[in-house]
N, C-alpha and C. Protein backbone atom coordinates (compact mmCIF):
# COMPACT_ATOMS: atom_id res chain seq x y z
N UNK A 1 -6.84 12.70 16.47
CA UNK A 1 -5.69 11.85 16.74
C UNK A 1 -5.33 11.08 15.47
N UNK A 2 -4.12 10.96 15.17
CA UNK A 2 -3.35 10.23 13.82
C UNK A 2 -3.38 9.19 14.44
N UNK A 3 -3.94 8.28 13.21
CA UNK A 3 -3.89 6.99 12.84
C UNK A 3 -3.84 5.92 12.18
N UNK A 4 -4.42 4.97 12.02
CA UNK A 4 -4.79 3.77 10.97
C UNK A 4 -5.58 3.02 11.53
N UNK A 5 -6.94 3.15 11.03
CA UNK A 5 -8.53 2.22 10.66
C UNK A 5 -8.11 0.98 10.36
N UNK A 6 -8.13 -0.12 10.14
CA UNK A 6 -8.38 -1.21 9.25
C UNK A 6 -9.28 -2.04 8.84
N UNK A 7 -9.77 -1.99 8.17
CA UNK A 7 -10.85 -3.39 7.56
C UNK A 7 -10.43 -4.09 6.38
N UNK A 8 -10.90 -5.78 7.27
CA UNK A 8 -10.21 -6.69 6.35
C UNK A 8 -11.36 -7.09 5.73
N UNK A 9 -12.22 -6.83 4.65
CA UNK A 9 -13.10 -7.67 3.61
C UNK A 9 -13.11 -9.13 2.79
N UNK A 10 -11.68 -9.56 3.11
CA UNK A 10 -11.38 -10.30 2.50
C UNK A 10 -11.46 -11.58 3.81
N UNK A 11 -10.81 -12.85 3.61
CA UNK A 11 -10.19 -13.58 4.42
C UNK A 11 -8.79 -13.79 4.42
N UNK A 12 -8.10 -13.08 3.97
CA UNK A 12 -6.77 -13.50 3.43
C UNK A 12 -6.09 -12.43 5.03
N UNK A 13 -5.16 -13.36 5.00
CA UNK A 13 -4.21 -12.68 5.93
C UNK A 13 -3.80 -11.55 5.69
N UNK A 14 -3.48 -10.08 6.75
CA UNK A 14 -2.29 -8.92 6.39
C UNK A 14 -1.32 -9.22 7.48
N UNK A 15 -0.67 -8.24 7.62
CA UNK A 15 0.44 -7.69 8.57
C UNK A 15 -0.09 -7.26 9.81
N UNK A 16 0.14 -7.46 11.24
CA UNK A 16 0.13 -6.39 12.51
C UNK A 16 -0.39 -5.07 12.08
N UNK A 17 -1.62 -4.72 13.00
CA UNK A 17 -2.01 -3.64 12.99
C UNK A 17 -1.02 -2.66 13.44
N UNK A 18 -0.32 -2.57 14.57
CA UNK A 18 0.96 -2.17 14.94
C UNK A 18 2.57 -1.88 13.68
N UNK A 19 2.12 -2.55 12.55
CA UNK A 19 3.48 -2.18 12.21
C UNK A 19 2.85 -1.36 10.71
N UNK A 20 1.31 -1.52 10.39
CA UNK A 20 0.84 -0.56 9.78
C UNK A 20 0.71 0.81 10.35
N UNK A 21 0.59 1.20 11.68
CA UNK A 21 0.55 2.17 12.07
C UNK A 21 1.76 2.94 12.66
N UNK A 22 2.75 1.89 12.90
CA UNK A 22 4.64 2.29 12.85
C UNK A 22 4.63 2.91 11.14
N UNK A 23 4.59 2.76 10.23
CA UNK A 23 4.94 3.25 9.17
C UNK A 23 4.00 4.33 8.88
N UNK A 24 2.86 4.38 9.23
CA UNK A 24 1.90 5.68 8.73
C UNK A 24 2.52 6.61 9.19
N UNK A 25 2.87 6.62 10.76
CA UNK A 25 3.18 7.44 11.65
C UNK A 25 4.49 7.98 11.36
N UNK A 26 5.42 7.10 10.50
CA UNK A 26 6.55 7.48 9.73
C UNK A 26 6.30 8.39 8.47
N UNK A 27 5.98 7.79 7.77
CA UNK A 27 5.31 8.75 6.71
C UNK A 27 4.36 10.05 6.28
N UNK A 28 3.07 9.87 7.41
CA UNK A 28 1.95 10.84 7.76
C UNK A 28 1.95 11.09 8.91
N UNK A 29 2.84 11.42 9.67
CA UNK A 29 2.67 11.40 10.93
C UNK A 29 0.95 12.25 11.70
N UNK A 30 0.13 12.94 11.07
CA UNK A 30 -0.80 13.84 11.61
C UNK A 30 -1.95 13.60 10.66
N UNK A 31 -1.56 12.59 9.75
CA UNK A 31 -2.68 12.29 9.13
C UNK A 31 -4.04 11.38 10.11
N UNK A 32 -5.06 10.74 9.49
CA UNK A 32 -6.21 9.84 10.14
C UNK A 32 -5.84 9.21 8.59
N UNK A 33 -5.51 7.92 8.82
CA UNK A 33 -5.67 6.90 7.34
C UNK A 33 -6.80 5.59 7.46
N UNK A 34 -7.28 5.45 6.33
CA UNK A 34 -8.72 4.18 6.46
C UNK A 34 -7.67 2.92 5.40
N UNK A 35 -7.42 1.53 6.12
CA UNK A 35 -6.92 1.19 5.14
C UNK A 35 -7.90 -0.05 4.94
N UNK A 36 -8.02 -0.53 3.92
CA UNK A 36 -9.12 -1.46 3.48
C UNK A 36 -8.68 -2.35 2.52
N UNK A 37 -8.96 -3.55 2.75
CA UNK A 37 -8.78 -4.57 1.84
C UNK A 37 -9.95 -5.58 1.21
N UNK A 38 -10.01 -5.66 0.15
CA UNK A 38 -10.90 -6.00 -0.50
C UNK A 38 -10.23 -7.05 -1.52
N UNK A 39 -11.68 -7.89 -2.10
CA UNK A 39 -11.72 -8.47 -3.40
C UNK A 39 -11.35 -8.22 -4.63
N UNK A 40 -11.39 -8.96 -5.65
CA UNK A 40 -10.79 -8.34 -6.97
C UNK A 40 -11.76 -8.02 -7.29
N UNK A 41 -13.49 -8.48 -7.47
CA UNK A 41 -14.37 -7.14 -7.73
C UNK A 41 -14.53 -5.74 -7.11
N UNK A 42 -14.73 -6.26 -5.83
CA UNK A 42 -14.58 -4.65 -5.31
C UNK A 42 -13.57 -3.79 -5.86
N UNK A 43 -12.08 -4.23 -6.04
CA UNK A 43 -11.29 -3.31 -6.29
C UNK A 43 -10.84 -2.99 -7.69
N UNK A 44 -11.84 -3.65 -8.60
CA UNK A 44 -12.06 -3.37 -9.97
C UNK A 44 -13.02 -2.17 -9.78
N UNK A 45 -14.41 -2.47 -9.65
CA UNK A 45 -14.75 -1.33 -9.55
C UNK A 45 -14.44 -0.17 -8.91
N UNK A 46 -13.89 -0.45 -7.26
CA UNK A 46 -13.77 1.18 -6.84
C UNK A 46 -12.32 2.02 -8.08
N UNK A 47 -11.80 1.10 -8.93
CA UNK A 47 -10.52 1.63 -9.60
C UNK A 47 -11.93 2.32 -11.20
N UNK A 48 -12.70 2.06 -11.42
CA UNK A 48 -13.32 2.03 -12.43
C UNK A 48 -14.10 3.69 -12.29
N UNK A 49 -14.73 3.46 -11.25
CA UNK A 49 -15.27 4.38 -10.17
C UNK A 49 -14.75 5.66 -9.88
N UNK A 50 -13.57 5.62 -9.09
CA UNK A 50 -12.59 6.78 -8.79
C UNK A 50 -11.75 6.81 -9.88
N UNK A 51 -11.06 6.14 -10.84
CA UNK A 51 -10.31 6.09 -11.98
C UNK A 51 -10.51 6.54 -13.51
N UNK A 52 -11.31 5.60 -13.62
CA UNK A 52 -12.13 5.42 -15.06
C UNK A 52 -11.11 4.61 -15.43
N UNK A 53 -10.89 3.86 -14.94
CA UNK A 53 -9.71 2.63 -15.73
C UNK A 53 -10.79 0.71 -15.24
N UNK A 54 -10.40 0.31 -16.13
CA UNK A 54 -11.51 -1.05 -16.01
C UNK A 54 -9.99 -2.07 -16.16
N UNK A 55 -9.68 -2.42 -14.45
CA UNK A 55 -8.76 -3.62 -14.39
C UNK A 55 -8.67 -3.43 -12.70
N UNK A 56 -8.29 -5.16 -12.37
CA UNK A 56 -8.11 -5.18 -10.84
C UNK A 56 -6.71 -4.54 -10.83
N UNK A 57 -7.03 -3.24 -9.91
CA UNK A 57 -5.47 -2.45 -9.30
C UNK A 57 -4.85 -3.63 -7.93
N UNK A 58 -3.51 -3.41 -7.47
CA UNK A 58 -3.25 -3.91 -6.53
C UNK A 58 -3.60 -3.14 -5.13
N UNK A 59 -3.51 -1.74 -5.38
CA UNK A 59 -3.48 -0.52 -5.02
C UNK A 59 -4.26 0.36 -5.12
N UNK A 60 -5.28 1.11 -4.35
CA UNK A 60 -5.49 2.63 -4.60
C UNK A 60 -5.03 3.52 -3.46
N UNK A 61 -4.67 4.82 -3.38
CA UNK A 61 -5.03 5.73 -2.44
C UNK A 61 -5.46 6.81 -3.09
N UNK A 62 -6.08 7.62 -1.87
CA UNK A 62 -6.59 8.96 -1.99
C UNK A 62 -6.49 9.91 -0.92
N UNK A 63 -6.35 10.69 -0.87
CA UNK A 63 -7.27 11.63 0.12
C UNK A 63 -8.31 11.79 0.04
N UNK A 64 -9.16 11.78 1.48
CA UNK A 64 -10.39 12.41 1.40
C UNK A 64 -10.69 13.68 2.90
N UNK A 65 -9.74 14.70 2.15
CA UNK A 65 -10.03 15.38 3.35
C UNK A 65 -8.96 16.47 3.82
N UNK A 66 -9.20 17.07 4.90
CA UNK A 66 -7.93 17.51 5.71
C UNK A 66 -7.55 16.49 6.51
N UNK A 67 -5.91 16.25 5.85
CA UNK A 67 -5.37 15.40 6.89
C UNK A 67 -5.75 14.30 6.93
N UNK A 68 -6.76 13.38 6.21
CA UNK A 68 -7.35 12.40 6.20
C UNK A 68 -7.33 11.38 4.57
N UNK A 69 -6.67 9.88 4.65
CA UNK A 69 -6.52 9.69 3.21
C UNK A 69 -7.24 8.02 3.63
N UNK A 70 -7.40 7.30 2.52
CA UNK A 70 -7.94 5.82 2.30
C UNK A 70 -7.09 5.32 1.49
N UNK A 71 -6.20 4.08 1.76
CA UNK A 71 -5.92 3.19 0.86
C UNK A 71 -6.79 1.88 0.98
N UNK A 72 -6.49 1.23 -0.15
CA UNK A 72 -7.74 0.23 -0.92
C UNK A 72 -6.68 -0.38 -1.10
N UNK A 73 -6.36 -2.01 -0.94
CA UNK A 73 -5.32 -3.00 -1.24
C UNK A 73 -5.94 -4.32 -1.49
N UNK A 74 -5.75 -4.85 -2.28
CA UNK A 74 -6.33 -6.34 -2.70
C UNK A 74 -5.37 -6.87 -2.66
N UNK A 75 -5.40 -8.15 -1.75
CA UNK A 75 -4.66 -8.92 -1.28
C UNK A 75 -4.33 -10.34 -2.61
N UNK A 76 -5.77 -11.02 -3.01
CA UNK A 76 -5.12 -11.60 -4.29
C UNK A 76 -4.53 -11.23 -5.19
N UNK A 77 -4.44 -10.16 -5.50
CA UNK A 77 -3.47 -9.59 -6.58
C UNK A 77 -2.13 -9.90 -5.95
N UNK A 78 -2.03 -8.98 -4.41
CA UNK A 78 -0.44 -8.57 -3.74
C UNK A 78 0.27 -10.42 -3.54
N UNK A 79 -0.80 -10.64 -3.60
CA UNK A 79 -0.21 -12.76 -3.38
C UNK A 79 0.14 -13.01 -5.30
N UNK A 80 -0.50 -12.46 -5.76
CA UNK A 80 0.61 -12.77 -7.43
C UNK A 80 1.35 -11.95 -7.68
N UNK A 81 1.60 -10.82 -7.33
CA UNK A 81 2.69 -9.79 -7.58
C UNK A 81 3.66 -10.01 -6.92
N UNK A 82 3.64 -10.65 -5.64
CA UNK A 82 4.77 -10.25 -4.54
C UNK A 82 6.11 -11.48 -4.80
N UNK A 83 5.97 -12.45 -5.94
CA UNK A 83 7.47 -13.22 -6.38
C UNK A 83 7.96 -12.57 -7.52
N UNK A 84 7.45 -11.55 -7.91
CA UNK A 84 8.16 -10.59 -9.21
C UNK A 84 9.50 -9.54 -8.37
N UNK A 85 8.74 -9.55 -6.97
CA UNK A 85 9.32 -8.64 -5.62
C UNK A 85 10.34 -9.14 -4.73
N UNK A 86 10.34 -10.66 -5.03
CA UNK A 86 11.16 -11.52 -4.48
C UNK A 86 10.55 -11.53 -2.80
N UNK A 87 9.33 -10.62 -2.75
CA UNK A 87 8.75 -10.65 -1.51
C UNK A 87 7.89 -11.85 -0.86
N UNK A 88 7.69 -11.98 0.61
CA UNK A 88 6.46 -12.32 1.07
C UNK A 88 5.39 -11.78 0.58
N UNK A 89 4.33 -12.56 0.56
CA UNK A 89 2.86 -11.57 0.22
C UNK A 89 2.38 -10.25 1.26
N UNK A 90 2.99 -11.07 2.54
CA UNK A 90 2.51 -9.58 3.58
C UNK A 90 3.62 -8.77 3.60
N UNK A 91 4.89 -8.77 2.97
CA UNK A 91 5.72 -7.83 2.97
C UNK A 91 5.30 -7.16 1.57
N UNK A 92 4.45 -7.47 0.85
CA UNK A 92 4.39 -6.85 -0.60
C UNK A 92 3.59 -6.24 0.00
N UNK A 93 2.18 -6.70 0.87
CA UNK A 93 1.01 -5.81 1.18
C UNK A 93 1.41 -4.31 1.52
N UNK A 94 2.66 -4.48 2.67
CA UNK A 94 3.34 -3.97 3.22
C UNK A 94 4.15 -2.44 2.00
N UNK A 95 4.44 -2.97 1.56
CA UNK A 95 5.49 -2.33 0.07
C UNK A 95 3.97 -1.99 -0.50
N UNK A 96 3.20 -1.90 -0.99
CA UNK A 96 1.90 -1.36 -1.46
C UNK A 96 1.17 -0.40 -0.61
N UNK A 97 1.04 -0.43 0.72
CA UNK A 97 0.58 0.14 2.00
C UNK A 97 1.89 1.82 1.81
N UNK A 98 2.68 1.42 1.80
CA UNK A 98 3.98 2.64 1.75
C UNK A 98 3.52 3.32 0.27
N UNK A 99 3.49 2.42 -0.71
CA UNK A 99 3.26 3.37 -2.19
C UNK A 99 2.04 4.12 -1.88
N UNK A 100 1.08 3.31 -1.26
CA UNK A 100 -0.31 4.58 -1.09
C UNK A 100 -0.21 5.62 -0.07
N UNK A 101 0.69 5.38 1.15
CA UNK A 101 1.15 6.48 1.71
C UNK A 101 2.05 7.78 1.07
N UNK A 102 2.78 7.14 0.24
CA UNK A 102 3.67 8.38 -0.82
C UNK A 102 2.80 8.92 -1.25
N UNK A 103 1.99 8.16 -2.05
CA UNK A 103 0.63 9.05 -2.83
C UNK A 103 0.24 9.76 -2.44
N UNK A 104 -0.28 9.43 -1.28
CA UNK A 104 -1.53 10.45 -0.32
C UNK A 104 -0.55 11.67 -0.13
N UNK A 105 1.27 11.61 0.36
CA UNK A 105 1.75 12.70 0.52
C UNK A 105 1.59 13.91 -0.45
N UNK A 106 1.68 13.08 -1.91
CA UNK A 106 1.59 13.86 -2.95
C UNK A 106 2.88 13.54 -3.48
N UNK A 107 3.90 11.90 -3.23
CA UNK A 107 4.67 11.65 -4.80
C UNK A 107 4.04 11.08 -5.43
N UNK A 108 5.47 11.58 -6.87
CA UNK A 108 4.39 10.98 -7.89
C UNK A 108 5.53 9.85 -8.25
N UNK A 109 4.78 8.56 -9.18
CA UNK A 109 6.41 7.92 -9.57
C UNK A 109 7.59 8.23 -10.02
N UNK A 110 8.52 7.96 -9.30
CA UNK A 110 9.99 8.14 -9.58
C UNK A 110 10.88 7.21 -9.36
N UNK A 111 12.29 7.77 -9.46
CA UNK A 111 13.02 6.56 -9.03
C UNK A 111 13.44 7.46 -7.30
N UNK A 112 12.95 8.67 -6.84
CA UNK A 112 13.24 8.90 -5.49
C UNK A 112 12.08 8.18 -4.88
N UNK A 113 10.71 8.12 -5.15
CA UNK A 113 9.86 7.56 -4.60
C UNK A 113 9.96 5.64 -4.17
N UNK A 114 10.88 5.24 -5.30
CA UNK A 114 11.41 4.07 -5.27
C UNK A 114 12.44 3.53 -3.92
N UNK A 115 13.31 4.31 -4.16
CA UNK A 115 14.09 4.61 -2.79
C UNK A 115 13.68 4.77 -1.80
N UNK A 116 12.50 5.60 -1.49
CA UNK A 116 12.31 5.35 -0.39
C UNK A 116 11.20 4.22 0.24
N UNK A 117 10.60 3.71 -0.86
CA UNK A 117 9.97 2.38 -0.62
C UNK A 117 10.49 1.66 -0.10
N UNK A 118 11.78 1.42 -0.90
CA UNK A 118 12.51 0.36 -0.38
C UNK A 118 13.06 0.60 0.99
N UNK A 119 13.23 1.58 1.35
CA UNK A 119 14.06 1.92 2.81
C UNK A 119 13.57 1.95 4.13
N UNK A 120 11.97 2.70 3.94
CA UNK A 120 10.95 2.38 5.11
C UNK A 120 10.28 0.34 5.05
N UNK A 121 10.49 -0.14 3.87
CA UNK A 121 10.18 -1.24 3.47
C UNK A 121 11.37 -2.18 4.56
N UNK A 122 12.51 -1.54 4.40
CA UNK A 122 13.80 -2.18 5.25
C UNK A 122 13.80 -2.27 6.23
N UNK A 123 12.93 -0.74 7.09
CA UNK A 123 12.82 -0.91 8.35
C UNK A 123 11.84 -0.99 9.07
N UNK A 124 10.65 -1.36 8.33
CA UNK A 124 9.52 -2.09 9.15
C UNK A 124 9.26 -3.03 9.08
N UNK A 125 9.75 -4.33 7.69
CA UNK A 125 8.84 -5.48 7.40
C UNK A 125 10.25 -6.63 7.77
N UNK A 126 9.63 -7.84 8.13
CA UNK A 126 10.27 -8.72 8.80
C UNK A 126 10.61 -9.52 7.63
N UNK A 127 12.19 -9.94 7.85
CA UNK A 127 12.81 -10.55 6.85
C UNK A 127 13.26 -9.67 5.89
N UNK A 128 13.23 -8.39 5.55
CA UNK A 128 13.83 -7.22 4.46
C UNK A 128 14.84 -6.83 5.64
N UNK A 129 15.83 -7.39 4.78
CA UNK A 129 17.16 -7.06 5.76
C UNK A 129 18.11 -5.73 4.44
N UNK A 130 17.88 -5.36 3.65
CA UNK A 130 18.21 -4.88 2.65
C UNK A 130 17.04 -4.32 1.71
N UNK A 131 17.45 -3.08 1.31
CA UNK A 131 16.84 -2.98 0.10
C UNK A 131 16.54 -3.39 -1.07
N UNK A 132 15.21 -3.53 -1.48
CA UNK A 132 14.84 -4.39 -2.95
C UNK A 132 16.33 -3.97 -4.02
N UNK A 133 16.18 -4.71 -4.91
CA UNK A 133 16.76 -4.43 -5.76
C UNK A 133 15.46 -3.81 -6.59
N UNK A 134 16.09 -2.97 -7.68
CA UNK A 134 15.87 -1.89 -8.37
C UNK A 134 14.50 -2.56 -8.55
N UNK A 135 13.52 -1.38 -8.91
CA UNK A 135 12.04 -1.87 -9.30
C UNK A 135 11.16 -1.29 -10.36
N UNK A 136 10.51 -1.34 -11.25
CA UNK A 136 9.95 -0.33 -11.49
C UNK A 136 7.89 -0.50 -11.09
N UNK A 137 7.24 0.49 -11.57
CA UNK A 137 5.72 0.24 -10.97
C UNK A 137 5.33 -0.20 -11.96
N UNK A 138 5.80 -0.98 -12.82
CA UNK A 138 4.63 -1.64 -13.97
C UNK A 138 3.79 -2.60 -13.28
N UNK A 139 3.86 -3.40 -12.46
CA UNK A 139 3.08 -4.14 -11.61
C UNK A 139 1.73 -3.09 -10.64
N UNK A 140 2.06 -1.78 -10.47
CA UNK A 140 1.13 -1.21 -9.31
C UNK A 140 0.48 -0.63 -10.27
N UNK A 141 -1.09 -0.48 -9.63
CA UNK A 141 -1.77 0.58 -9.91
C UNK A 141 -2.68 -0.45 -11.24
């Protein structure tokens, strides 16, 4: 059965389990997704780890599997990134949660991948009454 796992590691607030799993189900519809939130150590290393890059990501995903992927989101980061976004912090979590779902599909950055951030971003997260204005990913990853 398609879904979304969650574990919060952190104490920091996310979003409704319900409107993470409205958008998976948009995006992956037949996937099983693990989504996890962690610290800025943890998510230094698992980026160091699976990467070979040495810096706190905001973001990881992967697949691990048939049909089966993990995103990794650190919430102190998405709370300093998300006024570059003009976002809430849980609507950025939110806008980060969608980039690791593209991933897992298999986009890569673009400006179509952008577009559609912004558009599933429009119609799941509260208060995005409109699409971001233009963005680029120097902030992700």
């Amino acid at each position: 059965m398609a879904g979304v796992a969650i574990k919060n590691l952190t104490r920091r607030p996310t979003a409704p389990r319900a409107t993470f799993s409205a958008i998976a189900k948009e995006v992956l519809p037949v996937w099983d997704v693990s989504l996890v939130f962690v610290g800025p150590a943890k998510a230094r290393a698992l980026n160091k780890q699976l990467r070979r890059k040495d810096y706190v990501p905001n973001v990881l995903s992967y697949a691990v599997g048939d049909k089966n992927g993990e995103i990794i989101i650190c919430p102190s980061i998405a709370t300093r990134q998300a006024p570059n976004y003009q976002l809430s912090t849980i609507n950025y979590i939110l806008l980060l949660f969608i980039h690791g779902l593209l991933h897992i599909k298999g986009w890569a950055h673009s400006g179509t991948m952008e577009r559609c951030e912004r558009m599933l971003l429009a119609k799941f997260a509260k208060g995005v009454a409109h699409p971001l204005h233009e963005t680029t990913h120097r902030n992700r990853h």
